[in-house]
PDB file of N, CA and C in Angstrom:
ATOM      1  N   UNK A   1     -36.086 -20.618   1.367  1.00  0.00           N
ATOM      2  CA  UNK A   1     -34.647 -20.574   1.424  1.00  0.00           C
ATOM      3  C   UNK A   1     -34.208 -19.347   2.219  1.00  0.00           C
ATOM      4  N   UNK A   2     -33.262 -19.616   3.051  1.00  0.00           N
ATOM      5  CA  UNK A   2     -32.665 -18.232   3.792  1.00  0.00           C
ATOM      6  C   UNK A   2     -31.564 -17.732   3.555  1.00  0.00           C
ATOM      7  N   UNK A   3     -32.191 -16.078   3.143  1.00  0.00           N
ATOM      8  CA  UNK A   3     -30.898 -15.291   2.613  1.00  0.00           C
ATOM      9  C   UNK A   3     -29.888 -14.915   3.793  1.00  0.00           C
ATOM     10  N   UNK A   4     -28.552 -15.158   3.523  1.00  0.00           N
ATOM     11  CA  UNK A   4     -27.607 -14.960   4.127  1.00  0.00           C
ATOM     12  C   UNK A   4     -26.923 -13.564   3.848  1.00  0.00           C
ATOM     13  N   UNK A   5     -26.653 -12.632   4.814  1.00  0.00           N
ATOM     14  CA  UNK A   5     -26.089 -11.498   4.221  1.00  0.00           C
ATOM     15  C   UNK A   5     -24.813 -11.597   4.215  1.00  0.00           C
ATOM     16  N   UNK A   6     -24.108 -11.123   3.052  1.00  0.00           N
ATOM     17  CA  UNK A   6     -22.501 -11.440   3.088  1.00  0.00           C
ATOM     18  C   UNK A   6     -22.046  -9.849   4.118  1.00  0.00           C
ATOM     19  N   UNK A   7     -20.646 -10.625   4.872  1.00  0.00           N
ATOM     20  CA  UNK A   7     -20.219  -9.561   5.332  1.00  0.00           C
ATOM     21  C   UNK A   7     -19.118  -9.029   4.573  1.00  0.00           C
ATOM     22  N   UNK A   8     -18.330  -7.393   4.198  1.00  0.00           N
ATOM     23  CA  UNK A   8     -17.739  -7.609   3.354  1.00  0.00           C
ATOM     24  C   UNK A   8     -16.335  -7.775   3.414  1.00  0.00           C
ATOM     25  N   UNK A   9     -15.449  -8.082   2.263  1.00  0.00           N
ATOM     26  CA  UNK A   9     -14.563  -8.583   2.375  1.00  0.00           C
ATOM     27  C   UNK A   9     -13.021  -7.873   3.480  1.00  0.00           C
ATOM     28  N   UNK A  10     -12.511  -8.737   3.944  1.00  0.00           N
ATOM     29  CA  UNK A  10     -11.535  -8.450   4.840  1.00  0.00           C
ATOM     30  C   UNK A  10     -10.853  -7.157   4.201  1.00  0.00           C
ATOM     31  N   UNK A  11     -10.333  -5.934   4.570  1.00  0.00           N
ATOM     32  CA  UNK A  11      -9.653  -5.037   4.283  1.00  0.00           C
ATOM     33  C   UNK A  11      -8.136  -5.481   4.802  1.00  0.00           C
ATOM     34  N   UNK A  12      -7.367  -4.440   3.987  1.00  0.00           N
ATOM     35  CA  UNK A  12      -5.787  -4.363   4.292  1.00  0.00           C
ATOM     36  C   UNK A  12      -5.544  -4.377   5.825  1.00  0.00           C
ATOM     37  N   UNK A  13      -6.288  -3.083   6.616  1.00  0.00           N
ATOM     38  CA  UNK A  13      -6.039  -2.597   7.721  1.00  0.00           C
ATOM     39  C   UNK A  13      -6.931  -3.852   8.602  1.00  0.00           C
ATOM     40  N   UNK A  14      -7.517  -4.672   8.075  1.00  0.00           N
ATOM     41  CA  UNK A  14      -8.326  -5.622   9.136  1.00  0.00           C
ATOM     42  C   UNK A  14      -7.296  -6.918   9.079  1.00  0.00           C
ATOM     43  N   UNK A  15      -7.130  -7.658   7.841  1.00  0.00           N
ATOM     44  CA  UNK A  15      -5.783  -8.829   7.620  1.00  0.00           C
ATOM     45  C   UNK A  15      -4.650  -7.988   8.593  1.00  0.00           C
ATOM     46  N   UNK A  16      -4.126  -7.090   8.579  1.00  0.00           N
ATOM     47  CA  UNK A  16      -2.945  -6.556   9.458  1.00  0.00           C
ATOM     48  C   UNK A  16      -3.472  -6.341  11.337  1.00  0.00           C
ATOM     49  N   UNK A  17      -4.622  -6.480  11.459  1.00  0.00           N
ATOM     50  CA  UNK A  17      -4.947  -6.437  12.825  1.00  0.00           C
ATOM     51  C   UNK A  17      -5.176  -7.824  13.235  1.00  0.00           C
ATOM     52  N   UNK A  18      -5.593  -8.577  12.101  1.00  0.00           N
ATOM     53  CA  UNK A  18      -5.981 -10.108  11.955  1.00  0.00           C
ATOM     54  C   UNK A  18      -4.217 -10.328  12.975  1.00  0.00           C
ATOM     55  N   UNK A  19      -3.515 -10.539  11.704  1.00  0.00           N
ATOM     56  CA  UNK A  19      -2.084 -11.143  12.049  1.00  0.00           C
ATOM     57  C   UNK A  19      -1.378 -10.723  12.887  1.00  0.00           C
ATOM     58  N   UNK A  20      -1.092  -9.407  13.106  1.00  0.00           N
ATOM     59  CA  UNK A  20      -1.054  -8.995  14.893  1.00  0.00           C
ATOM     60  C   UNK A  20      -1.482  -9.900  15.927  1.00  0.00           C
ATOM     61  N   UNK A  21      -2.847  -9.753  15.943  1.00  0.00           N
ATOM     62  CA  UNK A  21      -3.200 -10.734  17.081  1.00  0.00           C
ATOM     63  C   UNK A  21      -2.843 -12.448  16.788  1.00  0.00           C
ATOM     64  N   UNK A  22      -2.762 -13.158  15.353  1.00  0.00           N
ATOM     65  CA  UNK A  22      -1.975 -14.172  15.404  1.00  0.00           C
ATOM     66  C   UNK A  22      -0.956 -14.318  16.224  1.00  0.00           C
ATOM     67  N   UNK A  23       0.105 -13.610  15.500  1.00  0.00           N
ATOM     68  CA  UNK A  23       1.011 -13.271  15.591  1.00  0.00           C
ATOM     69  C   UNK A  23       1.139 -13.113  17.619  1.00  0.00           C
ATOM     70  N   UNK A  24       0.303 -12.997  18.491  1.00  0.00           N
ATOM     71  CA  UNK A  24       0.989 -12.960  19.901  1.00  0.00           C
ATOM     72  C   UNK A  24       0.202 -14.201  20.474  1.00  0.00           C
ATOM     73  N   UNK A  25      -0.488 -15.204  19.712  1.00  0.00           N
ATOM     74  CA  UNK A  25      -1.134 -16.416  20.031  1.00  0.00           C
ATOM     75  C   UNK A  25      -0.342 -17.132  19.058  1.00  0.00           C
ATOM     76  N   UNK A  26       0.737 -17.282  18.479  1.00  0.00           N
ATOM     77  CA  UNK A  26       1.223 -18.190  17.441  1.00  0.00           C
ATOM     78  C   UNK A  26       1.511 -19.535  17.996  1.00  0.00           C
ATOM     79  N   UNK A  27       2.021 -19.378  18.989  1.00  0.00           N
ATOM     80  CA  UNK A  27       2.642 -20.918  20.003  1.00  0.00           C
ATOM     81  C   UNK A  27       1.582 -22.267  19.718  1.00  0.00           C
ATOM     82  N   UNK A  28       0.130 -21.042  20.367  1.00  0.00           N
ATOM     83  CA  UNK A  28      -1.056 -21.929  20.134  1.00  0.00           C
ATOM     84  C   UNK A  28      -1.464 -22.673  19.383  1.00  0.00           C
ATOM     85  N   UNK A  29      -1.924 -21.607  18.443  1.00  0.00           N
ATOM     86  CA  UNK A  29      -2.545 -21.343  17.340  1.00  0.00           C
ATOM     87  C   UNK A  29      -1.788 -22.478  15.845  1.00  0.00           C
ATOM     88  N   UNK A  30      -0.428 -22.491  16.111  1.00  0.00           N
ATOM     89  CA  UNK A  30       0.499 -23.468  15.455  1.00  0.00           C
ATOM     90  C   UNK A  30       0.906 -24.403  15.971  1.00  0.00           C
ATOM     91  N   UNK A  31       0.425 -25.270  17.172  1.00  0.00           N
ATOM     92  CA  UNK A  31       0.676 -26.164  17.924  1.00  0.00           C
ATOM     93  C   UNK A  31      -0.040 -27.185  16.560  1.00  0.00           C
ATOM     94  N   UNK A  32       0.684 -28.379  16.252  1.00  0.00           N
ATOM     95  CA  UNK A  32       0.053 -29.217  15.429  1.00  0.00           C
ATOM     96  C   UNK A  32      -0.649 -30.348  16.108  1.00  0.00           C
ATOM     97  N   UNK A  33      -0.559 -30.254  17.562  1.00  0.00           N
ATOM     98  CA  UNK A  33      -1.377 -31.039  18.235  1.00  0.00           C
ATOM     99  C   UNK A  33      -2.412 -31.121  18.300  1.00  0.00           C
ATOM    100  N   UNK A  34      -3.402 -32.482  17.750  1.00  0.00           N
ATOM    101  CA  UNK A  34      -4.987 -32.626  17.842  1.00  0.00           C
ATOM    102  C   UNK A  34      -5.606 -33.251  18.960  1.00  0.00           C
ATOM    103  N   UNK A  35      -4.810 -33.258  20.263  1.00  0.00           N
ATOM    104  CA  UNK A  35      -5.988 -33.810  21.346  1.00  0.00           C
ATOM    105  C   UNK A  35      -6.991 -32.885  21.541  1.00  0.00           C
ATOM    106  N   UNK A  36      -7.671 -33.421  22.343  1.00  0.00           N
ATOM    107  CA  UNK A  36      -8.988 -32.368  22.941  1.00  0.00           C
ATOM    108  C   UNK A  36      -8.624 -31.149  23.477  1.00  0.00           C
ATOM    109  N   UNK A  37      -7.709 -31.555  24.660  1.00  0.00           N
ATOM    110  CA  UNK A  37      -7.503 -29.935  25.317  1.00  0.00           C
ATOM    111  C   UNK A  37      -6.777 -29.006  24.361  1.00  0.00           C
ATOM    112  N   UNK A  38      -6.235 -29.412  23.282  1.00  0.00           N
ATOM    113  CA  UNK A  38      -5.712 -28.569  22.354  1.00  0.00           C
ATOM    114  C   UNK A  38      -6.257 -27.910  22.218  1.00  0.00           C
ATOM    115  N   UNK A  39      -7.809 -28.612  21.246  1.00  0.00           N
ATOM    116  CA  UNK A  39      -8.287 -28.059  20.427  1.00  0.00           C
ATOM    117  C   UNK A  39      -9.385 -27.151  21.342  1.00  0.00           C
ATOM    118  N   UNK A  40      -9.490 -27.595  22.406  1.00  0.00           N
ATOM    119  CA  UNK A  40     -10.401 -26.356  23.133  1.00  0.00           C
ATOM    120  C   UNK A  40      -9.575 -25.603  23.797  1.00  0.00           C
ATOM    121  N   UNK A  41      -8.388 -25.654  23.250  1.00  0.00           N
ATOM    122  CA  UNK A  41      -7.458 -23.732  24.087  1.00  0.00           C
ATOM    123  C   UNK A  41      -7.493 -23.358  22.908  1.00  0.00           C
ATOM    124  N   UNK A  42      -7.637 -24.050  21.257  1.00  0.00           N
ATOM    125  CA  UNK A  42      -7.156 -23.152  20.216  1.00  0.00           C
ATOM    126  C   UNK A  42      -8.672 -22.239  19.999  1.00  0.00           C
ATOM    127  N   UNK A  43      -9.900 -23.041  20.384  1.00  0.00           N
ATOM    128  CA  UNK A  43     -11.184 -22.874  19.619  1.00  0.00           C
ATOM    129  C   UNK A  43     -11.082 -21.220  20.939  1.00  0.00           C
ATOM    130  N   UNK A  44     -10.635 -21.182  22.370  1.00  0.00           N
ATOM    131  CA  UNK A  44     -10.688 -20.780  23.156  1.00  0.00           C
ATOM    132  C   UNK A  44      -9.458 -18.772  22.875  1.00  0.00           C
ATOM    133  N   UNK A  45      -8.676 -19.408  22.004  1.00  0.00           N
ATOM    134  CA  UNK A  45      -7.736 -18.396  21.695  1.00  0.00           C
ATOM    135  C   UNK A  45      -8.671 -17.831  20.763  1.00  0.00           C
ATOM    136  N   UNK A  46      -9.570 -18.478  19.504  1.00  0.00           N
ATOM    137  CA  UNK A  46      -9.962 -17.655  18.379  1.00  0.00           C
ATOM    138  C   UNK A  46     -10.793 -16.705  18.934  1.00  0.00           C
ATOM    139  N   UNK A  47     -11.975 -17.500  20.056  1.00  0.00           N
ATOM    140  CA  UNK A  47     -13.001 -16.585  20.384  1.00  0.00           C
ATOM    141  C   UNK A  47     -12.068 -14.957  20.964  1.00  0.00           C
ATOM    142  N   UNK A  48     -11.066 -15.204  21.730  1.00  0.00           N
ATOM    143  CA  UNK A  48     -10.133 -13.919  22.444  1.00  0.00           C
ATOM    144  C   UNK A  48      -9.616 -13.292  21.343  1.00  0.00           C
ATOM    145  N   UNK A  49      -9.718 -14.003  20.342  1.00  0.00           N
ATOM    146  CA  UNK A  49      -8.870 -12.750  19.023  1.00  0.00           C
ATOM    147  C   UNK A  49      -9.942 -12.180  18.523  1.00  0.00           C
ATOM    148  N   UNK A  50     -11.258 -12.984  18.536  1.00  0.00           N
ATOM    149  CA  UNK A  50     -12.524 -12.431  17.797  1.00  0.00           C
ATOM    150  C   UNK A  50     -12.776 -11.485  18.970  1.00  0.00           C
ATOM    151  N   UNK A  51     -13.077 -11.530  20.515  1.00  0.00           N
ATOM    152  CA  UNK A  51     -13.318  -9.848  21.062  1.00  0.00           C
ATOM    153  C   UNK A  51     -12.366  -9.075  20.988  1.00  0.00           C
ATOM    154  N   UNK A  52     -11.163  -9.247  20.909  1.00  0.00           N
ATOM    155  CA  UNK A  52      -9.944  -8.331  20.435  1.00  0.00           C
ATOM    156  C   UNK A  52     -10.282  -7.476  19.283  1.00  0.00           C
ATOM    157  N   UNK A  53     -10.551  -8.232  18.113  1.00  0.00           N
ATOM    158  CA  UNK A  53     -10.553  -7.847  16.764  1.00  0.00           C
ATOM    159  C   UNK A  53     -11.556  -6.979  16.567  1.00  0.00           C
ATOM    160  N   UNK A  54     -12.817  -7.430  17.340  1.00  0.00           N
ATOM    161  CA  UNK A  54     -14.071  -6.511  17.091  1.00  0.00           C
ATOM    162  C   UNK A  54     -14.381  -5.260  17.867  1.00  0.00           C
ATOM    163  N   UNK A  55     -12.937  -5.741  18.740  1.00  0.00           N
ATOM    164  CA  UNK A  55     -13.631  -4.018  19.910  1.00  0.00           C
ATOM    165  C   UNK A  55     -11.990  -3.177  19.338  1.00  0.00           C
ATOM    166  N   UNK A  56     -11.424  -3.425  17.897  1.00  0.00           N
ATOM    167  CA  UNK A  56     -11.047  -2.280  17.499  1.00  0.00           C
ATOM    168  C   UNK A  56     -11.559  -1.589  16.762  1.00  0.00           C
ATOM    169  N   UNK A  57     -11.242  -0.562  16.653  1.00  0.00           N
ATOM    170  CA  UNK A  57     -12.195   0.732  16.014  1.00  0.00           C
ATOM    171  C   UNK A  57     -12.019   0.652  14.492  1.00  0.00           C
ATOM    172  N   UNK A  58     -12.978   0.924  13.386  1.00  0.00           N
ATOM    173  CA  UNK A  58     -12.524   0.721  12.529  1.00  0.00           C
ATOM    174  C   UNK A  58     -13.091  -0.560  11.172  1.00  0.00           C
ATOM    175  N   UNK A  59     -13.133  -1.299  11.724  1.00  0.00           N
ATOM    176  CA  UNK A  59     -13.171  -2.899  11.524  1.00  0.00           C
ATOM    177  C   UNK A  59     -14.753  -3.650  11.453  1.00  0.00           C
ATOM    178  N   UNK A  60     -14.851  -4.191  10.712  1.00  0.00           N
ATOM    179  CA  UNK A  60     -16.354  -5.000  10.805  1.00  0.00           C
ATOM    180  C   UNK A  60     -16.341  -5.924  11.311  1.00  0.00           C
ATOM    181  N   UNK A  61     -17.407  -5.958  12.284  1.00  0.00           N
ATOM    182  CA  UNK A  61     -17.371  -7.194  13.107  1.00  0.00           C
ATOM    183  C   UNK A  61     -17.610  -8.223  12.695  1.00  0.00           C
ATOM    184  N   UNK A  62     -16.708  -9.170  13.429  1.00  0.00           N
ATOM    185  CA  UNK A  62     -16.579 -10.930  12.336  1.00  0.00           C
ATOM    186  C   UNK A  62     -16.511 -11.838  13.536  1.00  0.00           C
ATOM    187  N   UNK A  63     -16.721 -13.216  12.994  1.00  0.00           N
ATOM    188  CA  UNK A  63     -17.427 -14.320  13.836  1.00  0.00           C
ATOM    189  C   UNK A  63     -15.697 -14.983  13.971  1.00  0.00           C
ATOM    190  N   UNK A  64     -15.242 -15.700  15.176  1.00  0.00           N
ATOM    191  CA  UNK A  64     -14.259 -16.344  15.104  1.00  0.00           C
ATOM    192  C   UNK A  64     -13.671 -17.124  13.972  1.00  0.00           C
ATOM    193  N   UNK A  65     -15.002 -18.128  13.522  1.00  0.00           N
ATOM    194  CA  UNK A  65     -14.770 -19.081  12.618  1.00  0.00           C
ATOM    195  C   UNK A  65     -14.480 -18.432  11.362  1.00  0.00           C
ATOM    196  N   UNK A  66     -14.871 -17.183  10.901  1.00  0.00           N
ATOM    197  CA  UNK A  66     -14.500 -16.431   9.851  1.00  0.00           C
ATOM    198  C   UNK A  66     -13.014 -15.435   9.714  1.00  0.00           C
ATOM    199  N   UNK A  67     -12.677 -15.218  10.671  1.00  0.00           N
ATOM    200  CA  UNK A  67     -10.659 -14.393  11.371  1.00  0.00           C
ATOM    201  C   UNK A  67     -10.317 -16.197  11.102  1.00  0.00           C
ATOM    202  N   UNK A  68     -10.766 -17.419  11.768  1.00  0.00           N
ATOM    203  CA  UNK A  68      -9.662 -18.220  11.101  1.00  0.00           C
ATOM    204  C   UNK A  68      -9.774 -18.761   9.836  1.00  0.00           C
ATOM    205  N   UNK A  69     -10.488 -18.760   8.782  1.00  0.00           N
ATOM    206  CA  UNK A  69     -10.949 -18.944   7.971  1.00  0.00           C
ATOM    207  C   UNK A  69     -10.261 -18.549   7.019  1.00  0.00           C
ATOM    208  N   UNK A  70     -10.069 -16.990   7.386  1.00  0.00           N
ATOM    209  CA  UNK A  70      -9.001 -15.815   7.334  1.00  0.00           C
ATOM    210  C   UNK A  70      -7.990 -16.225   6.989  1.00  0.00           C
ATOM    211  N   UNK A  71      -7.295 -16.228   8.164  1.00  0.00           N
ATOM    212  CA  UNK A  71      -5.763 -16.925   7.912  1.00  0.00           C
ATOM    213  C   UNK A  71      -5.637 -17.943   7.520  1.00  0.00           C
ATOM    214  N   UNK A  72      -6.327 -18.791   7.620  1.00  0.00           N
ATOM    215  CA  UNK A  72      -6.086 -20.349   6.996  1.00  0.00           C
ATOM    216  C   UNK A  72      -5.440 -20.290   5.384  1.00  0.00           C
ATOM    217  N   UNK A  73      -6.409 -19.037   4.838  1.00  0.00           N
ATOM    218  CA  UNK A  73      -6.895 -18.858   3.658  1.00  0.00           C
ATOM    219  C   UNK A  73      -5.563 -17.901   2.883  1.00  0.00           C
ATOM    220  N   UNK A  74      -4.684 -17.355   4.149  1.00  0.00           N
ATOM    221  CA  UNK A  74      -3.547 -16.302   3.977  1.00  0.00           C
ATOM    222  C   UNK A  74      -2.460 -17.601   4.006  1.00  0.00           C
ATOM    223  N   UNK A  75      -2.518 -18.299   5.018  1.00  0.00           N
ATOM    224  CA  UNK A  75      -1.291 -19.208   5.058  1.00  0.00           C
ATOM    225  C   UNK A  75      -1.506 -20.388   3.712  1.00  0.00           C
ATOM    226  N   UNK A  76      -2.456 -20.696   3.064  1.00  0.00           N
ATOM    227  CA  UNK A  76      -2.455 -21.452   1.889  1.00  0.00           C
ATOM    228  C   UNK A  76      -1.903 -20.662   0.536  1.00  0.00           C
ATOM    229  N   UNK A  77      -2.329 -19.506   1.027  1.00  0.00           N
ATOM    230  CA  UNK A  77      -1.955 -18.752  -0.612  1.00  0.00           C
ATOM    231  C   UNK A  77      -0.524 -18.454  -0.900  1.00  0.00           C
ATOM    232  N   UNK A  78       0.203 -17.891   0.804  1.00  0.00           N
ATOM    233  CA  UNK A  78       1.579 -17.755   0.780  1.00  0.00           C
ATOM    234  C   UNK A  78       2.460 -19.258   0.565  1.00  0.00           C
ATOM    235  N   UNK A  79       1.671 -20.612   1.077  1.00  0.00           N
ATOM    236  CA  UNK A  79       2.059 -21.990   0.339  1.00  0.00           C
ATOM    237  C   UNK A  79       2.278 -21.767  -1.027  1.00  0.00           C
ATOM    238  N   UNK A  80       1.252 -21.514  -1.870  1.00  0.00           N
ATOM    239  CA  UNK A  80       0.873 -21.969  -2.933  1.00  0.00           C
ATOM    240  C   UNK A  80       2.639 -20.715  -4.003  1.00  0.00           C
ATOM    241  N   UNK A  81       1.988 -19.501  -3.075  1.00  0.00           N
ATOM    242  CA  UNK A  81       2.929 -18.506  -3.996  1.00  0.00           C
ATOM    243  C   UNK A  81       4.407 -19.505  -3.819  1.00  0.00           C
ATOM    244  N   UNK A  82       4.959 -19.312  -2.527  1.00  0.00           N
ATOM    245  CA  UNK A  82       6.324 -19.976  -2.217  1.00  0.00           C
ATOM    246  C   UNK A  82       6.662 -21.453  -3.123  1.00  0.00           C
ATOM    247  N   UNK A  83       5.741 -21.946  -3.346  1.00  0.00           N
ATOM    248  CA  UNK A  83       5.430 -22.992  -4.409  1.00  0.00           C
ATOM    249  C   UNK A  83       6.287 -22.372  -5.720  1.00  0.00           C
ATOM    250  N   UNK A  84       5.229 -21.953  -6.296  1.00  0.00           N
ATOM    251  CA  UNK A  84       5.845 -21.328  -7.916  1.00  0.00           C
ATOM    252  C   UNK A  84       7.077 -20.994  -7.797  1.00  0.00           C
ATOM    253  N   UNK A  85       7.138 -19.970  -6.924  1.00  0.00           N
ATOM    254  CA  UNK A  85       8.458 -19.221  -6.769  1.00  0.00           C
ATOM    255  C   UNK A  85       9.622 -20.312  -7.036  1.00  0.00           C
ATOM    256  N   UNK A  86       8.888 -21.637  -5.849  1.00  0.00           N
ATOM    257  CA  UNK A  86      10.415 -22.361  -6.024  1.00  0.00           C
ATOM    258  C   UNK A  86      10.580 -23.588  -7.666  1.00  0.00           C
ATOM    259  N   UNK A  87       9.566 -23.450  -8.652  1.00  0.00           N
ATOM    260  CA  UNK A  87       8.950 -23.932  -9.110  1.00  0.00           C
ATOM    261  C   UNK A  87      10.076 -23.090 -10.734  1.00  0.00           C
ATOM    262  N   UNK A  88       9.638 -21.635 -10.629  1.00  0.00           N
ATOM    263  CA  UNK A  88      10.304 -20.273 -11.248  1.00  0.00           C
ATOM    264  C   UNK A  88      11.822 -20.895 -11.070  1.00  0.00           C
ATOM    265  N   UNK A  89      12.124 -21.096  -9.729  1.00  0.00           N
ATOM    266  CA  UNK A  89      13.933 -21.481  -9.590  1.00  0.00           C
ATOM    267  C   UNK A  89      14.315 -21.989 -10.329  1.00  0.00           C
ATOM    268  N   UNK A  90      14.199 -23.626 -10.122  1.00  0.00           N
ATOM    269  CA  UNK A  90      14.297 -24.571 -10.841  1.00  0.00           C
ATOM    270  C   UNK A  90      13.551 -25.033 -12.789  1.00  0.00           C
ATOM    271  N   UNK A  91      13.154 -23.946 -13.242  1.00  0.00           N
ATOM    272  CA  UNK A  91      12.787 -24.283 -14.010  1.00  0.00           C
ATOM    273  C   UNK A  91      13.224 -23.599 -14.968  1.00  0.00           C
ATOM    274  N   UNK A  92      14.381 -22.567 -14.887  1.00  0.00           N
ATOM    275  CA  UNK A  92      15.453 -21.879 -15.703  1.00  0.00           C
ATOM    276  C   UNK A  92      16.301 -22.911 -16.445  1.00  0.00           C
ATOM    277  N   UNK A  93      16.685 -24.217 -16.050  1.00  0.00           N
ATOM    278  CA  UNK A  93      17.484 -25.112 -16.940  1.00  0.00           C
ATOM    279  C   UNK A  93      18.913 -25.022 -17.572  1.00  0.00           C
ATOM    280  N   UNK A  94      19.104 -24.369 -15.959  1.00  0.00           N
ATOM    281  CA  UNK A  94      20.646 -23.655 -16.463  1.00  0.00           C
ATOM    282  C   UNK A  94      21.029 -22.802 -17.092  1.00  0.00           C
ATOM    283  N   UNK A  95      19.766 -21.700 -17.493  1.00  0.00           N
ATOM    284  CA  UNK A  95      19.782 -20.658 -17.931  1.00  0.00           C
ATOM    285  C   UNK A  95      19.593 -19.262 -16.640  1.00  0.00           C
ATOM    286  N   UNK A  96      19.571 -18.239 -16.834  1.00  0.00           N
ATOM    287  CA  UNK A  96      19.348 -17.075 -15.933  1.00  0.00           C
ATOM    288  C   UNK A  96      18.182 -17.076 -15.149  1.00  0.00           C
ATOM    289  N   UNK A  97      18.535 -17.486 -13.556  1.00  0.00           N
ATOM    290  CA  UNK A  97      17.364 -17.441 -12.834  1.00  0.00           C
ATOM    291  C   UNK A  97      16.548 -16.523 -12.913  1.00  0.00           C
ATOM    292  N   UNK A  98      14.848 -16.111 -12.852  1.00  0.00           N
ATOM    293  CA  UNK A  98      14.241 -15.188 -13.167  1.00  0.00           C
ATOM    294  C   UNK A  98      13.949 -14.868 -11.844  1.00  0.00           C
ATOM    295  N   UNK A  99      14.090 -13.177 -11.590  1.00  0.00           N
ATOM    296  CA  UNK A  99      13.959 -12.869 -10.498  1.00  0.00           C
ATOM    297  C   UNK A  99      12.882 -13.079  -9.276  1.00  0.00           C
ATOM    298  N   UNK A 100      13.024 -13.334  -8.213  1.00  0.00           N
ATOM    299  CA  UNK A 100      11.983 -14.054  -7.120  1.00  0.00           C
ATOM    300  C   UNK A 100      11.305 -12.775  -6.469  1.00  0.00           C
ATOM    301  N   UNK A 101      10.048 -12.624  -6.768  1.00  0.00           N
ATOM    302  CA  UNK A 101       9.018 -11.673  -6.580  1.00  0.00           C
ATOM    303  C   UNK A 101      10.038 -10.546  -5.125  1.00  0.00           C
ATOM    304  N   UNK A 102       9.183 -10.253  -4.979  1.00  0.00           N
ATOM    305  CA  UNK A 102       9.556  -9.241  -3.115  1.00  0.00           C
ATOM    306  C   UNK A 102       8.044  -9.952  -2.667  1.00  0.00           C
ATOM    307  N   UNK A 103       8.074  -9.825  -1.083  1.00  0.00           N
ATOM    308  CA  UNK A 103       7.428 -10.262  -0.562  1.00  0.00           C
ATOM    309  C   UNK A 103       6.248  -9.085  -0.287  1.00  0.00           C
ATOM    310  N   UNK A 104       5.136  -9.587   0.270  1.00  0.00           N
ATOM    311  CA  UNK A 104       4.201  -7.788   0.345  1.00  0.00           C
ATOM    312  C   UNK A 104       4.423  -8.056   2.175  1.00  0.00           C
ATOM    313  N   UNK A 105       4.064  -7.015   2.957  1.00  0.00           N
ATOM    314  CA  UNK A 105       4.286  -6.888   3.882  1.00  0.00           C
ATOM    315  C   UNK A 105       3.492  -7.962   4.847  1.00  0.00           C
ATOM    316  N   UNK A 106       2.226  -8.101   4.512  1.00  0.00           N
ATOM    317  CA  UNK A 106       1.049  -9.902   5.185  1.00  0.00           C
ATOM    318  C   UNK A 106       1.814 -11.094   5.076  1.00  0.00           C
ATOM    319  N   UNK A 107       2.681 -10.891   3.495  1.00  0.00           N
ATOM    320  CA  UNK A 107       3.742 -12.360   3.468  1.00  0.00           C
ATOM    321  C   UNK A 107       4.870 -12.483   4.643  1.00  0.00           C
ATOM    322  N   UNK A 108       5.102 -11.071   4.418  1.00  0.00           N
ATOM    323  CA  UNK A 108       6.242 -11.293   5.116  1.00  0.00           C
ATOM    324  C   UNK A 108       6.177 -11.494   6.816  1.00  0.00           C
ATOM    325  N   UNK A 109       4.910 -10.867   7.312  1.00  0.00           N
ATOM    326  CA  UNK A 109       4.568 -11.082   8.319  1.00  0.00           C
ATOM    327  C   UNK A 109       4.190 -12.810   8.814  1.00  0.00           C
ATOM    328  N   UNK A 110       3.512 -13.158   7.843  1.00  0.00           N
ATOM    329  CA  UNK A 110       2.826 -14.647   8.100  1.00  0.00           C
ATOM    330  C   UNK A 110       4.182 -15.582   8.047  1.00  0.00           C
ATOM    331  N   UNK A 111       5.342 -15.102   7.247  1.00  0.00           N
ATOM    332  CA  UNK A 111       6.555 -15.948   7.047  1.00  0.00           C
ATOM    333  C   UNK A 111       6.854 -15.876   8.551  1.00  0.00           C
ATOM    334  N   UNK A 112       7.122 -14.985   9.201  1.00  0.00           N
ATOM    335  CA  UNK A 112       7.495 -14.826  10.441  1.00  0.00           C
ATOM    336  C   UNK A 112       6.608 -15.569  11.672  1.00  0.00           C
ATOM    337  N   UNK A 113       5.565 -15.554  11.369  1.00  0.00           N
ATOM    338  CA  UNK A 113       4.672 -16.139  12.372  1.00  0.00           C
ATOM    339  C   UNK A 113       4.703 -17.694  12.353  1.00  0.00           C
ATOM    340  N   UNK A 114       4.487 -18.022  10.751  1.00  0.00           N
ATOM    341  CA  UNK A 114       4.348 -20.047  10.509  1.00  0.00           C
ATOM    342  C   UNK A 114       5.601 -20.254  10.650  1.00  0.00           C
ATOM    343  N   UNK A 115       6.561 -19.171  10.010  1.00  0.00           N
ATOM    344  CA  UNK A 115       7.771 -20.393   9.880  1.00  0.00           C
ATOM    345  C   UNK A 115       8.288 -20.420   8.463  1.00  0.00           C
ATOM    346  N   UNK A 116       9.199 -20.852   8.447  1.00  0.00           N
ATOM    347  CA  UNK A 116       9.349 -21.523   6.860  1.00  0.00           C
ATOM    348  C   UNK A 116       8.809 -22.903   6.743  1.00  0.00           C
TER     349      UNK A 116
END
């Protein structure tokens, strides 16, 4: 059996260099289009964020498929939170809405990048 070494987990300062570089490929990168040439400018953008990402200082070097993996994994969770939240709204029953979290600064960034 072959041991795999884990690399370790994404830091604050690496997710914020992550979404930066989203963040100036978003057009792409959020195009919901699945033809071919799509998908080989998107597979073509990750590899350019993966030498971006790795020739900053700082940062552990990571494989494309793992930066989108990344975000995939950031844009499901900010789903899931925005979920409850709206979940929290509606589930006061005409009683006192309970206050709606603050956003952390990755949310608020990724809100800006996907969209609502």
């Amino acid at each position: 059996m072959e041991n795999k070494k884990r690399t370790p987990n994404f830091s604050k300062f690496e997710v914020d260099i992550l979404l930066e570089l989203v963040a100036s490929n978003s057009s792409i990168l959020e195009c919901k289009t699945t033809d071919g040439c799509t998908v080989r400018e998107k597979l073509g953008v990750w590899e350019n964020i993966a030498t971006q990402f790795n020739s900053t200082p700082g940062v552990t070097k990571k494989r494309p498929e793992w930066l989108k993996t990344c975000y995939e994994n950031l844009k499901r969770r900010l789903r899931k939170d925005m979920a409850e939240e709206k979940v929290q709204v509606y589930k006061t029953g005409g009683g006192k809405a309970v206050p709606v979290s603050k956003k952390s600064p990755h949310e608020a960034k990724l809100l800006e990048i996907v969209g609502s």
